[in-house]
PDB file of N, CA and C in Angstrom:
ATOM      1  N   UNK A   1       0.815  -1.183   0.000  1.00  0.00           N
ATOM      2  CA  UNK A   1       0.000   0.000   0.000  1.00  0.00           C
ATOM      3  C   UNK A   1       0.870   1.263   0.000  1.00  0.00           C
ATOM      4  N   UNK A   2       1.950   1.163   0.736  1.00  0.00           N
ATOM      5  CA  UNK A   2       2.802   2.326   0.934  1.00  0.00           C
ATOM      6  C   UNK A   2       3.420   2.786  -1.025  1.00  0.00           C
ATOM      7  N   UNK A   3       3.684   1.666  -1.085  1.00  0.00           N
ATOM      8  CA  UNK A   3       4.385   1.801  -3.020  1.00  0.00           C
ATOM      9  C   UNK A   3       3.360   2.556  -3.537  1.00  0.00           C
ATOM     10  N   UNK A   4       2.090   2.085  -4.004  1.00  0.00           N
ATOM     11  CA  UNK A   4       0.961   3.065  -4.087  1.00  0.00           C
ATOM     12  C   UNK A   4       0.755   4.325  -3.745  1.00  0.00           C
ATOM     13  N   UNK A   5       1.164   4.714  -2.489  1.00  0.00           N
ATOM     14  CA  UNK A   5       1.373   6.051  -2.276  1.00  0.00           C
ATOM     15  C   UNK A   5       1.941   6.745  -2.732  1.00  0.00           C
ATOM     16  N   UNK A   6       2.979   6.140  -2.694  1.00  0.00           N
ATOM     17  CA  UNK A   6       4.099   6.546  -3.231  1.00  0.00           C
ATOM     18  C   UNK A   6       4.279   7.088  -4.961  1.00  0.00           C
ATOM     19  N   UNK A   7       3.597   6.043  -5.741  1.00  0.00           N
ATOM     20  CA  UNK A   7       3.791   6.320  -7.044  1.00  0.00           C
ATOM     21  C   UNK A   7       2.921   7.297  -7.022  1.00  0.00           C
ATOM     22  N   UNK A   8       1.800   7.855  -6.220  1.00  0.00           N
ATOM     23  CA  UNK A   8       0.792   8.850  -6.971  1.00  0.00           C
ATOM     24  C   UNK A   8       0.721   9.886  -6.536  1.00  0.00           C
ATOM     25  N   UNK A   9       1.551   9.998  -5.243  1.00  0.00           N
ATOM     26  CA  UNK A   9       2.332  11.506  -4.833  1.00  0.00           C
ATOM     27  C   UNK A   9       3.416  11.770  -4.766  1.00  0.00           C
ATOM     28  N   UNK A  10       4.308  10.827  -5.549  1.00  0.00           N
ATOM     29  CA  UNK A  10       5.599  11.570  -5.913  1.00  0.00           C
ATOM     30  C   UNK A  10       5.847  11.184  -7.476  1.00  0.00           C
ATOM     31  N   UNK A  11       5.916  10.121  -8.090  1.00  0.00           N
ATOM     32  CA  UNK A  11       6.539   9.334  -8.984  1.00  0.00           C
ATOM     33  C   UNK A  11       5.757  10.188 -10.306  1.00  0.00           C
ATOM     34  N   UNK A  12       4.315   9.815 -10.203  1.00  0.00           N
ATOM     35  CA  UNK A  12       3.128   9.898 -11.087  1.00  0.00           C
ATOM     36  C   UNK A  12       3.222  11.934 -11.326  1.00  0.00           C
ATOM     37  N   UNK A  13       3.260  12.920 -10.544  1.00  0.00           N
ATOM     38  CA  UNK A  13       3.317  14.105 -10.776  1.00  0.00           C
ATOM     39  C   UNK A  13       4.677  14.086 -11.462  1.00  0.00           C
ATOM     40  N   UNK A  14       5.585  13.901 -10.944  1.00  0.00           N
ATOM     41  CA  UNK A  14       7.045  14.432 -11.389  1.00  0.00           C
ATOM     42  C   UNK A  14       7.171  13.739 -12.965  1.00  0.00           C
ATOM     43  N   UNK A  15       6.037  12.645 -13.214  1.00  0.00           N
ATOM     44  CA  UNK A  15       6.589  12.000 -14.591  1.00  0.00           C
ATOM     45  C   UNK A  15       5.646  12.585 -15.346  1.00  0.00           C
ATOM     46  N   UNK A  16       4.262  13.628 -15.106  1.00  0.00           N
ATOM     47  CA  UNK A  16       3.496  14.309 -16.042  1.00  0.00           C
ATOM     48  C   UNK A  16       3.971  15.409 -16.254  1.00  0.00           C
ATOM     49  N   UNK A  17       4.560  16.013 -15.403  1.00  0.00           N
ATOM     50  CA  UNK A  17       5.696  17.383 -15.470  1.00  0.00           C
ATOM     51  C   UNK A  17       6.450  16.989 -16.562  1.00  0.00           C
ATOM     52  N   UNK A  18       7.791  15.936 -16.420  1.00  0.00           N
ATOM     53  CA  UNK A  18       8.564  15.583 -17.559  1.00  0.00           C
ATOM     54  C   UNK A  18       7.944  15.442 -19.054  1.00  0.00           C
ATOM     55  N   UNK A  19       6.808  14.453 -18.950  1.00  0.00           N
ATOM     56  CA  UNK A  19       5.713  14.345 -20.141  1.00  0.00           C
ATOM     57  C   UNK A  19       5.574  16.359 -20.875  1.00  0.00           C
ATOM     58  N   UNK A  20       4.914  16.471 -20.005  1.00  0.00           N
ATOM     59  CA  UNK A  20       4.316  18.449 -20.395  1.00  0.00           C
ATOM     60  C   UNK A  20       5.536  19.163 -20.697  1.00  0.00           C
ATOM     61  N   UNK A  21       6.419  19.020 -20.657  1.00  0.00           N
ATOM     62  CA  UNK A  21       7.574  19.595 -21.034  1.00  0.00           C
ATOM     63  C   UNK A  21       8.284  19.286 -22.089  1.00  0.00           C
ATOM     64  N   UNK A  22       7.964  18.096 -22.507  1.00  0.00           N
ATOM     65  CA  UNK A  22       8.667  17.551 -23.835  1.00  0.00           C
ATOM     66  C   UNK A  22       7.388  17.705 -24.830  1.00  0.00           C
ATOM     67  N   UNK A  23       6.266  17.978 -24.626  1.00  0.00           N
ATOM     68  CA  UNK A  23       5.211  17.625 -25.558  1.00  0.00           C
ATOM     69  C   UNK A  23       5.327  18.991 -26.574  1.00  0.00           C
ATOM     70  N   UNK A  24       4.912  18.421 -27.804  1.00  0.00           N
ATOM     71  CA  UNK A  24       5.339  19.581 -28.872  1.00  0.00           C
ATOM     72  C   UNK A  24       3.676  20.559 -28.487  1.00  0.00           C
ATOM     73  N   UNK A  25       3.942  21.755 -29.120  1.00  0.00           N
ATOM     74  CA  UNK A  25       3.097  22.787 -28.851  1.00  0.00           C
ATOM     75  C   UNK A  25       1.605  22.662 -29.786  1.00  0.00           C
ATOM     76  N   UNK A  26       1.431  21.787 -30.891  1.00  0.00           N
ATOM     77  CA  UNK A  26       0.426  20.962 -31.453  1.00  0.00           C
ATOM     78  C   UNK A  26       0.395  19.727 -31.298  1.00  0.00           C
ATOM     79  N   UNK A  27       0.353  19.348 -29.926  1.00  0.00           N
ATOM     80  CA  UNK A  27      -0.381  17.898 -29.585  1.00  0.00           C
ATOM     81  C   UNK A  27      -1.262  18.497 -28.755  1.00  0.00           C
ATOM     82  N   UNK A  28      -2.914  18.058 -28.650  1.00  0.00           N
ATOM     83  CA  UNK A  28      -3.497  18.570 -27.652  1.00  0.00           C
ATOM     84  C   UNK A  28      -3.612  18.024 -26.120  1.00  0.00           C
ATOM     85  N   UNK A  29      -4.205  18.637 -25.523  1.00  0.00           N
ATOM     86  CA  UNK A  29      -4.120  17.837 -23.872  1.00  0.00           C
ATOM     87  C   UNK A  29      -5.160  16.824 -24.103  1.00  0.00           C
ATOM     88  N   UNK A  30      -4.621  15.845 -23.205  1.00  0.00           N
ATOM     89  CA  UNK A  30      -5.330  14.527 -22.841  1.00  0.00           C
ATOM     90  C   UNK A  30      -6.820  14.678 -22.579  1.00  0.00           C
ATOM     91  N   UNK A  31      -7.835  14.007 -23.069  1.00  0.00           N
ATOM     92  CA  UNK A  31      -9.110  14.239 -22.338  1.00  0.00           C
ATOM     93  C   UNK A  31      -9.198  13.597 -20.633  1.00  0.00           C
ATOM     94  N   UNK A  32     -10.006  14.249 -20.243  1.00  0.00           N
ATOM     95  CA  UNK A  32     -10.285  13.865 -19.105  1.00  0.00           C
ATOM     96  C   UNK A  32     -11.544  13.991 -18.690  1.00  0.00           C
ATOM     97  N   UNK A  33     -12.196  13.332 -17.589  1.00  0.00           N
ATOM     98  CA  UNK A  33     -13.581  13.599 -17.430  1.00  0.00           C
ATOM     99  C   UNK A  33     -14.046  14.372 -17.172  1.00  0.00           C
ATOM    100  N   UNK A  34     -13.093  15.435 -16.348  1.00  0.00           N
ATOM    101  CA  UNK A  34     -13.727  17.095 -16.011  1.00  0.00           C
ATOM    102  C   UNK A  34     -14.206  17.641 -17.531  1.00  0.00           C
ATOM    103  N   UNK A  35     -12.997  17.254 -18.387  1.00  0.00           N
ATOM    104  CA  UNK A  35     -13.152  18.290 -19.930  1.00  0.00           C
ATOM    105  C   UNK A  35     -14.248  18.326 -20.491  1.00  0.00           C
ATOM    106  N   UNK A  36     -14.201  16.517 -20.619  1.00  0.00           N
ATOM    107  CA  UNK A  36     -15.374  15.748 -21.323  1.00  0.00           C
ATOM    108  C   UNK A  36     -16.728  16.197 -20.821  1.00  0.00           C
ATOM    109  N   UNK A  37     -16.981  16.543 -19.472  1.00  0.00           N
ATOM    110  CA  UNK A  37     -18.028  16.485 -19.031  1.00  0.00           C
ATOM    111  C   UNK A  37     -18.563  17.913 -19.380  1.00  0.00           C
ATOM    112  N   UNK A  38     -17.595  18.939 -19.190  1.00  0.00           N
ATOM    113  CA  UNK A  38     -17.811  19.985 -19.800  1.00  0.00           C
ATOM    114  C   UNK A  38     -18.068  20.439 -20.924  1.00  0.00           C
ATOM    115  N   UNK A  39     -17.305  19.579 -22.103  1.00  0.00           N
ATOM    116  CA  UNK A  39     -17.673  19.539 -23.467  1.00  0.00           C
ATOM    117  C   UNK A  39     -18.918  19.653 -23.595  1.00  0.00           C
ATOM    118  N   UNK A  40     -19.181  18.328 -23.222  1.00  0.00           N
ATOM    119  CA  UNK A  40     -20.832  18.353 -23.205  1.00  0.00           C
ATOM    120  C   UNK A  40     -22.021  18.932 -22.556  1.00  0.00           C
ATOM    121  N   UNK A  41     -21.689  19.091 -21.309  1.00  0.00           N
ATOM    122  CA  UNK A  41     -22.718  20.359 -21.580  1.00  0.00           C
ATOM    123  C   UNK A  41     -22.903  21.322 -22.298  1.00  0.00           C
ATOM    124  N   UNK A  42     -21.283  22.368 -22.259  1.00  0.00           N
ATOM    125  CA  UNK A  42     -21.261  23.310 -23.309  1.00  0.00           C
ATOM    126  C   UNK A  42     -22.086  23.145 -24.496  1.00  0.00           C
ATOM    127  N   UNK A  43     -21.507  21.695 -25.207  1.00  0.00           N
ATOM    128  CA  UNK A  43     -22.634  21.320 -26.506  1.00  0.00           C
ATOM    129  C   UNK A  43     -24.203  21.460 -26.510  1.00  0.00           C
ATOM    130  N   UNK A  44     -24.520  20.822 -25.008  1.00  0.00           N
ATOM    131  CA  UNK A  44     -25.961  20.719 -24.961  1.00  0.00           C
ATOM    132  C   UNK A  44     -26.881  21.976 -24.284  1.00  0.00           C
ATOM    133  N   UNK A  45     -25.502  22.994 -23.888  1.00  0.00           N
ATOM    134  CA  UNK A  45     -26.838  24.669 -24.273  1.00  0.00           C
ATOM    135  C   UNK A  45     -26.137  24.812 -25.145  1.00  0.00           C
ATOM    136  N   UNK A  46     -25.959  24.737 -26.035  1.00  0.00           N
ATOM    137  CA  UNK A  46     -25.498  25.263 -27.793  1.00  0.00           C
ATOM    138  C   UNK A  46     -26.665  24.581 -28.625  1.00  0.00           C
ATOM    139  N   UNK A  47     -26.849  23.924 -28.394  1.00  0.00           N
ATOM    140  CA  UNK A  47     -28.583  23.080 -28.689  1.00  0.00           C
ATOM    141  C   UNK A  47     -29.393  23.557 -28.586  1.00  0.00           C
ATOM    142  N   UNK A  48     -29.908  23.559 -27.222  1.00  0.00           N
ATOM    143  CA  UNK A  48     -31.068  24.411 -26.754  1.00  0.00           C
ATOM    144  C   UNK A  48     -31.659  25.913 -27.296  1.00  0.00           C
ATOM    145  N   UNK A  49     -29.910  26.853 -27.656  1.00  0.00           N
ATOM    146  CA  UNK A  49     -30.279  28.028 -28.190  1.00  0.00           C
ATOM    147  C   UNK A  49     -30.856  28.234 -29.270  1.00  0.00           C
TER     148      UNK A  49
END
C-alpha cells in the first residue's frame, strides 16, 4: 500500500511534469472527465439556443 502512495504523490506528478515539457506545442491535452463532461454540456446549451 505504501508503493501506491508513493507512485501517486511523488513518482506519477514528477513524470506528467517531464511528459508536459517535452510535448510539442500541437499535440493537444489529454481528455479527461472534467473536460469531457464539460464539453458536453457546453454542446448541450449550444442546442437548446
Amino acid at each position: 500500500m505504501e508503493q501506491l502512495d508513493l507512485l501517486g504523490e511523488q513518482v506519477l506528478p514528477t513524470l506528467r511534469k517531464e511528459f508536459d515539457a517535452g510535448r510539442p506545442s500541437d499535440v493537444p491535452e489529454a481528455p479527461t472527465h472534467a473536460s469531457l463532461l464539460t464539453q458536453r454540456t457546453t454542446q448541450s446549451e449550444e442546442a437548446a439556443e
